[in-house]
PDB file of N, CA and C in Angstrom:
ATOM      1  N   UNK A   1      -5.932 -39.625 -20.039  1.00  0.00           N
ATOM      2  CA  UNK A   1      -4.922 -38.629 -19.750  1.00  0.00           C
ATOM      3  C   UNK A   1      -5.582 -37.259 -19.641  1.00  0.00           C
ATOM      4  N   UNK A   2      -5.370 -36.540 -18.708  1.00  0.00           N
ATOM      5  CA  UNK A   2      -5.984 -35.414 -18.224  1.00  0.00           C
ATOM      6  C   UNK A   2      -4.855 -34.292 -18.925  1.00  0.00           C
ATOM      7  N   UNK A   3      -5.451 -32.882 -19.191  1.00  0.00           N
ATOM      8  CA  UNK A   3      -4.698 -31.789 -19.913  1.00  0.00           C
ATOM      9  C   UNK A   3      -4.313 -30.931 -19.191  1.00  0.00           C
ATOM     10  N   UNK A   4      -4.219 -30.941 -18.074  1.00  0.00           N
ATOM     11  CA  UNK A   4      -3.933 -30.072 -16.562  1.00  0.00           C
ATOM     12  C   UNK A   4      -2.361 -29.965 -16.427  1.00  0.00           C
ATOM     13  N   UNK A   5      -2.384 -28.601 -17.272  1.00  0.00           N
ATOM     14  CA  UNK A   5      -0.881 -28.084 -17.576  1.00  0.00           C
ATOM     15  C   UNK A   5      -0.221 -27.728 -15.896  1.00  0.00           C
ATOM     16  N   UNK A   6      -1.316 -27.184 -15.404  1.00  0.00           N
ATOM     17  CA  UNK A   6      -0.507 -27.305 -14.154  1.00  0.00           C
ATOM     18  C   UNK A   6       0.079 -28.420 -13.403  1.00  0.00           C
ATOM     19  N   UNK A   7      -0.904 -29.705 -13.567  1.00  0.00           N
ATOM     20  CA  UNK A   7       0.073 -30.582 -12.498  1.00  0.00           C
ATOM     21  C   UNK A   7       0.763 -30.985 -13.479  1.00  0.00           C
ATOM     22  N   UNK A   8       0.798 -31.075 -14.594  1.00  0.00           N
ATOM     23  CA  UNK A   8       2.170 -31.367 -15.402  1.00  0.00           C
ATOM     24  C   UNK A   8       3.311 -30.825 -15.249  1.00  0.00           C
ATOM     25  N   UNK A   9       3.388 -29.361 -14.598  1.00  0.00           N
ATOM     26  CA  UNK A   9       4.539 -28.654 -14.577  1.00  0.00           C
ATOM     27  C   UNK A   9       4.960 -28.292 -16.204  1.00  0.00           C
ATOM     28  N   UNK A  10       6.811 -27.981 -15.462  1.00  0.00           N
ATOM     29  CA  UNK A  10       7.385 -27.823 -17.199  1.00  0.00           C
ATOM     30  C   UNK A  10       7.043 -26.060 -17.160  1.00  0.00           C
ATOM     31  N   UNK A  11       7.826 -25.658 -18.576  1.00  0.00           N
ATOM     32  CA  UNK A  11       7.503 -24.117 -19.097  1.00  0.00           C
ATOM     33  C   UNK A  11       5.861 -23.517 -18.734  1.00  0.00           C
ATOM     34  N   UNK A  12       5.196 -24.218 -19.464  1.00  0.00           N
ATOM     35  CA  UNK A  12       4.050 -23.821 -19.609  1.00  0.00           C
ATOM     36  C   UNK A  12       3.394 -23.992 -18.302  1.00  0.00           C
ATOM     37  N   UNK A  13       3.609 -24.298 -16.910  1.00  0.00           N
ATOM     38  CA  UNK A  13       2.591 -24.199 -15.851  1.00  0.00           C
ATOM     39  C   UNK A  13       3.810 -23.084 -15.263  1.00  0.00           C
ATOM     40  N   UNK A  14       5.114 -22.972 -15.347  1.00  0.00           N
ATOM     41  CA  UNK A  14       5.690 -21.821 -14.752  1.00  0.00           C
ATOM     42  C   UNK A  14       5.540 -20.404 -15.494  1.00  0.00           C
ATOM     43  N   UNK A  15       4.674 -20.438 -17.140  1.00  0.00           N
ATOM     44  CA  UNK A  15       4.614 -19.301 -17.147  1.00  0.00           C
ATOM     45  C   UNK A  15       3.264 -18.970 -17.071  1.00  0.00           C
ATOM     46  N   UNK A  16       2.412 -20.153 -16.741  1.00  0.00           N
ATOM     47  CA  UNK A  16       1.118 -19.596 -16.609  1.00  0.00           C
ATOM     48  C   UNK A  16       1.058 -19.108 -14.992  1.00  0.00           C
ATOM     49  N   UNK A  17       1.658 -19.394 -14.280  1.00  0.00           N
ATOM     50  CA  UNK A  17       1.711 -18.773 -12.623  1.00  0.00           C
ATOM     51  C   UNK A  17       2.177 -17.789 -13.079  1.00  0.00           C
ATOM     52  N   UNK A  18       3.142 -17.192 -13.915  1.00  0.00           N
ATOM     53  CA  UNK A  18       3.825 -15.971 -13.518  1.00  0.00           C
ATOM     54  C   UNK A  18       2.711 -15.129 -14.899  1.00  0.00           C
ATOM     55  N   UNK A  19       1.758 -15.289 -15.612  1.00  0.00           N
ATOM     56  CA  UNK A  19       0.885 -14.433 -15.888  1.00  0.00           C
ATOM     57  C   UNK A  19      -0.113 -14.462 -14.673  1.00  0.00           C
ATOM     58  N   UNK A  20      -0.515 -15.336 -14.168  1.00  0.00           N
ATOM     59  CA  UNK A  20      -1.188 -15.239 -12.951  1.00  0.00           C
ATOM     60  C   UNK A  20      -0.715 -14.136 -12.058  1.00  0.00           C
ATOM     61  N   UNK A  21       0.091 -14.067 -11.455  1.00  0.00           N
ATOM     62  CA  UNK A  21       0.486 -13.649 -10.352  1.00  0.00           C
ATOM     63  C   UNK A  21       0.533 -12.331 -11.367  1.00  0.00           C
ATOM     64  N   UNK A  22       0.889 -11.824 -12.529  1.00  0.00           N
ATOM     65  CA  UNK A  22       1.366 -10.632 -13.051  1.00  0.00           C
ATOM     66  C   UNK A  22      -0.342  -9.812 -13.034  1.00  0.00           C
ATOM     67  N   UNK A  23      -0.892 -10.360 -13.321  1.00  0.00           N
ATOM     68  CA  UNK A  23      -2.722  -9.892 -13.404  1.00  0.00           C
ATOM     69  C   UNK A  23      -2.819  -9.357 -12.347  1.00  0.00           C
ATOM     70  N   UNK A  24      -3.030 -10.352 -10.891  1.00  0.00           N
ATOM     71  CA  UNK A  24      -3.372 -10.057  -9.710  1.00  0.00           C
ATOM     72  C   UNK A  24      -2.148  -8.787  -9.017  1.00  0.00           C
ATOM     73  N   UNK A  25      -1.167  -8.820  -9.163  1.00  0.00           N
ATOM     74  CA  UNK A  25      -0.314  -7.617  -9.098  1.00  0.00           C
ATOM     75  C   UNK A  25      -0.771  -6.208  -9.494  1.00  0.00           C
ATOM     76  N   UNK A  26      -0.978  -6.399 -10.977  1.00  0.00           N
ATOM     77  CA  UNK A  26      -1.727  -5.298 -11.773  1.00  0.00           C
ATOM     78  C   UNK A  26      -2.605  -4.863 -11.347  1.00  0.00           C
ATOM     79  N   UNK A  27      -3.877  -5.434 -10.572  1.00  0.00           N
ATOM     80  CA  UNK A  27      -5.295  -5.637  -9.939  1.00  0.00           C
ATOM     81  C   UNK A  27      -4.874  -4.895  -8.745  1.00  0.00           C
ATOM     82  N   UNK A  28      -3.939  -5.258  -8.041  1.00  0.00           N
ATOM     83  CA  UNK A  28      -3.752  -4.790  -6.676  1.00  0.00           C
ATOM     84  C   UNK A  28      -2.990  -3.298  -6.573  1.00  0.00           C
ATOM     85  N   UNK A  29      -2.327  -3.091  -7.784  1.00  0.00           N
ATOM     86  CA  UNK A  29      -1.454  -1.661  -8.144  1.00  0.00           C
ATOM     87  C   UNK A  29      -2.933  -1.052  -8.505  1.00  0.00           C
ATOM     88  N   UNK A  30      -3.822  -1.310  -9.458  1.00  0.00           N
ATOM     89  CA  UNK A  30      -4.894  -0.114  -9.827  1.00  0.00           C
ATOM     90  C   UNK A  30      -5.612  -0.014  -8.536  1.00  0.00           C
ATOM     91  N   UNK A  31      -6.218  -1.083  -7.423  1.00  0.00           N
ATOM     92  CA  UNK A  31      -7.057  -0.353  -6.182  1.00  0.00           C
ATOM     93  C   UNK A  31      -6.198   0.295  -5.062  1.00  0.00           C
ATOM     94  N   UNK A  32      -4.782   0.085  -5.252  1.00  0.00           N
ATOM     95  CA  UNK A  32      -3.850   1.120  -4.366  1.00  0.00           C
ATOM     96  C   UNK A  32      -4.155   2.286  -4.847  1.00  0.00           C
ATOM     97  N   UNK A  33      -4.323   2.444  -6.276  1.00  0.00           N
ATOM     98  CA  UNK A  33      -4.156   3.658  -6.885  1.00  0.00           C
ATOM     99  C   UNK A  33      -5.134   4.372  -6.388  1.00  0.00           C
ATOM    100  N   UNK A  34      -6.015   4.071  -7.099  1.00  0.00           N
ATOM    101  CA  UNK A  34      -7.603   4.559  -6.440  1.00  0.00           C
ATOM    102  C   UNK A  34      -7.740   4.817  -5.372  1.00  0.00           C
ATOM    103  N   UNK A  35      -7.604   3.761  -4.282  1.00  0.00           N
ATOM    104  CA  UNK A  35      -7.187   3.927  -2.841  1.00  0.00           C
ATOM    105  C   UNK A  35      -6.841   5.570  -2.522  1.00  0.00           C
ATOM    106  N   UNK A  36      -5.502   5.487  -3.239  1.00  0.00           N
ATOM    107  CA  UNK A  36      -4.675   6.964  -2.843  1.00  0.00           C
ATOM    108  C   UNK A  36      -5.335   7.728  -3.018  1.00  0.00           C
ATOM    109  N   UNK A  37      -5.922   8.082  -4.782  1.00  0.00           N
ATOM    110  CA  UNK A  37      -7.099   9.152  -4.987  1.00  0.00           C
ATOM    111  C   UNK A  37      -7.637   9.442  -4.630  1.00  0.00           C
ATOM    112  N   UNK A  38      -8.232   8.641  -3.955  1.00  0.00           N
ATOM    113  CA  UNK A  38      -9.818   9.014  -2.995  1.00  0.00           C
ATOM    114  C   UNK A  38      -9.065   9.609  -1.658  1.00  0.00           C
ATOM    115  N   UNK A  39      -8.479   9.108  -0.984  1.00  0.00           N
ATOM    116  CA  UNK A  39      -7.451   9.757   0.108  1.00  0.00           C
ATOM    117  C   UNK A  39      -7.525  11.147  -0.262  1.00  0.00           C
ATOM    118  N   UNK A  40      -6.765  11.164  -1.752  1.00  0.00           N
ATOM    119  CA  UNK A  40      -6.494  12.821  -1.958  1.00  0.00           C
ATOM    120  C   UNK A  40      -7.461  13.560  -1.968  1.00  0.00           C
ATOM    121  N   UNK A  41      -8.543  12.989  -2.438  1.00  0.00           N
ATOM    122  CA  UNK A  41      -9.474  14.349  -2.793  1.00  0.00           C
ATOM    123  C   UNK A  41     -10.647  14.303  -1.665  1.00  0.00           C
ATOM    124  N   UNK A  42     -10.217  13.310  -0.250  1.00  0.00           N
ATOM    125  CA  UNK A  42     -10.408  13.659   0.737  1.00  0.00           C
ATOM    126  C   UNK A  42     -10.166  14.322   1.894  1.00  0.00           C
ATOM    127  N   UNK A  43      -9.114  14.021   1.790  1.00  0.00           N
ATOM    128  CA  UNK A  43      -8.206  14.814   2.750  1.00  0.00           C
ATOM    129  C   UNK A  43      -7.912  13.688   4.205  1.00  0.00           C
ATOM    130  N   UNK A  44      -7.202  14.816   4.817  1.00  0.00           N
ATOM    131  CA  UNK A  44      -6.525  13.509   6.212  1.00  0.00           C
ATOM    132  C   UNK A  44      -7.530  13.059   7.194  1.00  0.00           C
ATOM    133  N   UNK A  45      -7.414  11.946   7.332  1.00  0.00           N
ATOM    134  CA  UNK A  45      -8.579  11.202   8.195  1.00  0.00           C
ATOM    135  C   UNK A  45      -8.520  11.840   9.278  1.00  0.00           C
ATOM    136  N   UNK A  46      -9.681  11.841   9.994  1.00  0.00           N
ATOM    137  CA  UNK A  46      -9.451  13.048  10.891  1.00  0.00           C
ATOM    138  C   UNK A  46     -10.334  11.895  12.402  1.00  0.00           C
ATOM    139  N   UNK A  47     -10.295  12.148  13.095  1.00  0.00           N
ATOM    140  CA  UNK A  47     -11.039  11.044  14.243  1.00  0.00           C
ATOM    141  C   UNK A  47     -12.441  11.945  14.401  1.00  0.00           C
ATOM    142  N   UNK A  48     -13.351  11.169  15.201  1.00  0.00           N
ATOM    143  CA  UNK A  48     -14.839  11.574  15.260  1.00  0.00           C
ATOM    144  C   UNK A  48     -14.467  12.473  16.587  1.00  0.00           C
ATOM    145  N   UNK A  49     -13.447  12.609  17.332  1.00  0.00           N
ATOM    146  CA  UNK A  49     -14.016  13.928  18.633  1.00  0.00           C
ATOM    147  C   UNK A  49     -13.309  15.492  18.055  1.00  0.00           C
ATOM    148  N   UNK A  50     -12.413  14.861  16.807  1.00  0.00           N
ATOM    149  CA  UNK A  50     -12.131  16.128  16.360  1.00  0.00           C
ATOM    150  C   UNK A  50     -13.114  16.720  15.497  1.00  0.00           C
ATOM    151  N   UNK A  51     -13.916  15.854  14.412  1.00  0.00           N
ATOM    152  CA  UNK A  51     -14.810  16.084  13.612  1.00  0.00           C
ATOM    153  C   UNK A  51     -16.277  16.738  14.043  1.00  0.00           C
ATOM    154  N   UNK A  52     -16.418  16.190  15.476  1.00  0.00           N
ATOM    155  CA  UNK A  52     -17.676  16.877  16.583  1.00  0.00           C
ATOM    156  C   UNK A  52     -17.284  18.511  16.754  1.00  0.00           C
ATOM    157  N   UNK A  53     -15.887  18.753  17.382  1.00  0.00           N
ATOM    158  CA  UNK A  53     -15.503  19.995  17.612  1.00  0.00           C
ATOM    159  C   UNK A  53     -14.845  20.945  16.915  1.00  0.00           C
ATOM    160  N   UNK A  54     -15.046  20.389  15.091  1.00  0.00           N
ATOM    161  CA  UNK A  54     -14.898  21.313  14.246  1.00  0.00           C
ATOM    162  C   UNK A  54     -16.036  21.771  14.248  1.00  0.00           C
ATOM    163  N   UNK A  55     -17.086  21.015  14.122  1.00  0.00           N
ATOM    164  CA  UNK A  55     -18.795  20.977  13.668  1.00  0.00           C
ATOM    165  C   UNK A  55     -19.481  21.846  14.827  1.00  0.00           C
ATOM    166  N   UNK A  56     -18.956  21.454  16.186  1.00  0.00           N
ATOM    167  CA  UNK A  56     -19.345  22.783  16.883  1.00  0.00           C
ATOM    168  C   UNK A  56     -18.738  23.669  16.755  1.00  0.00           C
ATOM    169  N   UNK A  57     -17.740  24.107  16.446  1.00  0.00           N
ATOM    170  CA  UNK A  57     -16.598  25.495  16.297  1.00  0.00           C
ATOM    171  C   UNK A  57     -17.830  26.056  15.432  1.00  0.00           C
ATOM    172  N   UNK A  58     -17.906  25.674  13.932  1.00  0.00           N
ATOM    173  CA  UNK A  58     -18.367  26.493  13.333  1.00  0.00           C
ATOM    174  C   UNK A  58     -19.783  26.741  13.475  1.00  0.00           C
ATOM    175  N   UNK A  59     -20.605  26.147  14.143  1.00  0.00           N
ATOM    176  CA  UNK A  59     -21.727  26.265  14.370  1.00  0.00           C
ATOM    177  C   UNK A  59     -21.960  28.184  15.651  1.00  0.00           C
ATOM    178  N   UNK A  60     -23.082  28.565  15.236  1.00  0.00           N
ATOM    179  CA  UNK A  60     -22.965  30.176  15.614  1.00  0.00           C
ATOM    180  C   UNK A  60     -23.283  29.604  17.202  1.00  0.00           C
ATOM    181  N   UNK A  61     -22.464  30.769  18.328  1.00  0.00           N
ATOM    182  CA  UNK A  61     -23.048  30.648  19.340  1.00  0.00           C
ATOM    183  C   UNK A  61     -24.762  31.394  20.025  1.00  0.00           C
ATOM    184  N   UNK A  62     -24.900  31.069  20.510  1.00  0.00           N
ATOM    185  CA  UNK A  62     -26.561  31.683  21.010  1.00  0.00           C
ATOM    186  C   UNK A  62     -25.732  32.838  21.978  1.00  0.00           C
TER     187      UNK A  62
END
């Protein structure tokens, strides 16, 4: 007889999925978070032909 609460079913394999799934939730809420942070203290994505013609703007003319 094998101890494999999951294919047994019953309480104990429905509350071990729902700590499962509660972890990986948790996991996925903290790298959104972070995600955002870094966003913030970057600022708005900006595309590479705008990022060229800031970089020349400020560059001095001859």
């Amino acid at each position: 007889m094998e101890g494999n609460i999951q294919k047994g079913g019953g309480s104990f394999a429905q509350r071990g999925r729902a700590n499962e799934e509660a972890y990986f939730h948790q996991k996925e809420m903290e790298k959104l978070a972070a995600l955002s942070k870094q966003q913030e203290n970057h600022g708005p994505p900006t595309s590479s032909g705008e990022k060229e013609k800031t970089q020349q703007d400020s560059q001095p003319k001859k």
